[in-house]
Protein backbone atom coordinates (compact mmCIF):
# COMPACT_ATOMS: atom_id res chain seq x y z
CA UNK A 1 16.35 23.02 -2.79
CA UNK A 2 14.12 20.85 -4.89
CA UNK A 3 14.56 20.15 -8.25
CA UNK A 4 12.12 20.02 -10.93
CA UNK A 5 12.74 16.42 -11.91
CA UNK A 6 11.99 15.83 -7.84
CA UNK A 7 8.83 17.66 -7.76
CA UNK A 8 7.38 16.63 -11.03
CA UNK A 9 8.32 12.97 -10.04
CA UNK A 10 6.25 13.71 -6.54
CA UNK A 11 3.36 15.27 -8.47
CA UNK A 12 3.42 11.63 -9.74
CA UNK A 13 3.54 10.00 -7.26
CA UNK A 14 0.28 11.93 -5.61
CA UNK A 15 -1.64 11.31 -8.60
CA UNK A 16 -0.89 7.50 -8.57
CA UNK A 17 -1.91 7.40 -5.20
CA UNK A 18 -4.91 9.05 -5.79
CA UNK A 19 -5.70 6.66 -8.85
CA UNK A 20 -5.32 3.94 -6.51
CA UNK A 21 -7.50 5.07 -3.66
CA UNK A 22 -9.82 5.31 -6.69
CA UNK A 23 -9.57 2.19 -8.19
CA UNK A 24 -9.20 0.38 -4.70
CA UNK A 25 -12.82 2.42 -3.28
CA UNK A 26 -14.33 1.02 -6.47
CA UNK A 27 -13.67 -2.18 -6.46
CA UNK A 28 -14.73 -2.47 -2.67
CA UNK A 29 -18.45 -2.95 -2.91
CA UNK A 30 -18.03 -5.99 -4.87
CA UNK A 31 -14.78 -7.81 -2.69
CA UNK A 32 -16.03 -10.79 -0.83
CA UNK A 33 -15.99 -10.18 3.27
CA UNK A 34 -12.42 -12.98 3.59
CA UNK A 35 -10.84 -10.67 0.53
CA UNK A 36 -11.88 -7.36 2.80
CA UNK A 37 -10.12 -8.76 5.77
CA UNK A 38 -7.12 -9.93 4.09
CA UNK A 39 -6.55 -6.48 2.03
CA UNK A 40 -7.59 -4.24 5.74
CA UNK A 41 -4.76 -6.72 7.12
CA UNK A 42 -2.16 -6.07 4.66
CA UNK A 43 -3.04 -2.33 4.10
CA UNK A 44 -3.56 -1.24 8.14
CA UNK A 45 0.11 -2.77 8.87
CA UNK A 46 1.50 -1.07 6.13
CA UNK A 47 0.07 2.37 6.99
CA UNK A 48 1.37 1.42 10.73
CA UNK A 49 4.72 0.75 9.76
CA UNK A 50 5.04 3.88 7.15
CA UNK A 51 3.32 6.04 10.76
CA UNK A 52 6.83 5.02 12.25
CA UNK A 53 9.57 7.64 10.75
CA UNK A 54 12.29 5.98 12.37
CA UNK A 55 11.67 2.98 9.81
CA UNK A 56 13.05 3.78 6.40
CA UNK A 57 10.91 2.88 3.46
CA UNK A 58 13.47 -0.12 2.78
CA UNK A 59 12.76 -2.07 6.33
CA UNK A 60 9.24 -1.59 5.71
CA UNK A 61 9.24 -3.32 2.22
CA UNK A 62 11.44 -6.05 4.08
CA UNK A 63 9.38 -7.03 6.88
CA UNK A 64 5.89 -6.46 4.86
CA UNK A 65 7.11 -8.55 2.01
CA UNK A 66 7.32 -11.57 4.66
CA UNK A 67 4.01 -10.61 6.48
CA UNK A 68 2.11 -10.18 3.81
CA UNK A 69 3.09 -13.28 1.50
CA UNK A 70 0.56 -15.47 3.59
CA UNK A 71 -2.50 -13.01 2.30
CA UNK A 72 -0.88 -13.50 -1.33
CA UNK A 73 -1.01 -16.96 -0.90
CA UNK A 74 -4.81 -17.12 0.18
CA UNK A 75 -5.71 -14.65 -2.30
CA UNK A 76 -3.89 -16.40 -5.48
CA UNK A 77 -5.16 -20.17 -4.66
């Protein structure tokens, strides 16, 4: 059974992720075509690996965290 605490913290967690689809669909007239690439790069293998349920959320972080540090890298300098 679900708690409260669990569902209100979920409810949270959809409206954060709606607040970022926002924010990231408004800012994406104005990214420069190399900044599109590198944030479609990032983002599609992220939405691959969370596609994968027999990943836990944990792996994912891991092996992102070292695929997408040369896109941080480009995008900071």
């Amino acid at each position: 059974m679900t708690s409260e605490i669990e569902r209100d913290l979920e409810s949270q967690m959809q409206m954060t992720h709606d607040r970022f689809v926002a924010a990231m669909n408004a800012r994406l007239p104005t990214m420069p075509l190399e900044q599109k690439e590198r944030y479609f790069a990032v983002l599609s293998a992220l939405v691959t690996r969370l596609e994968t349920p027999a990943k836990s959320l944990r792996e994912i972080l891991q092996e992102m965290m070292t695929e997408a540090a040369t896109y941080l890298f480009q995008e900071i300098r």
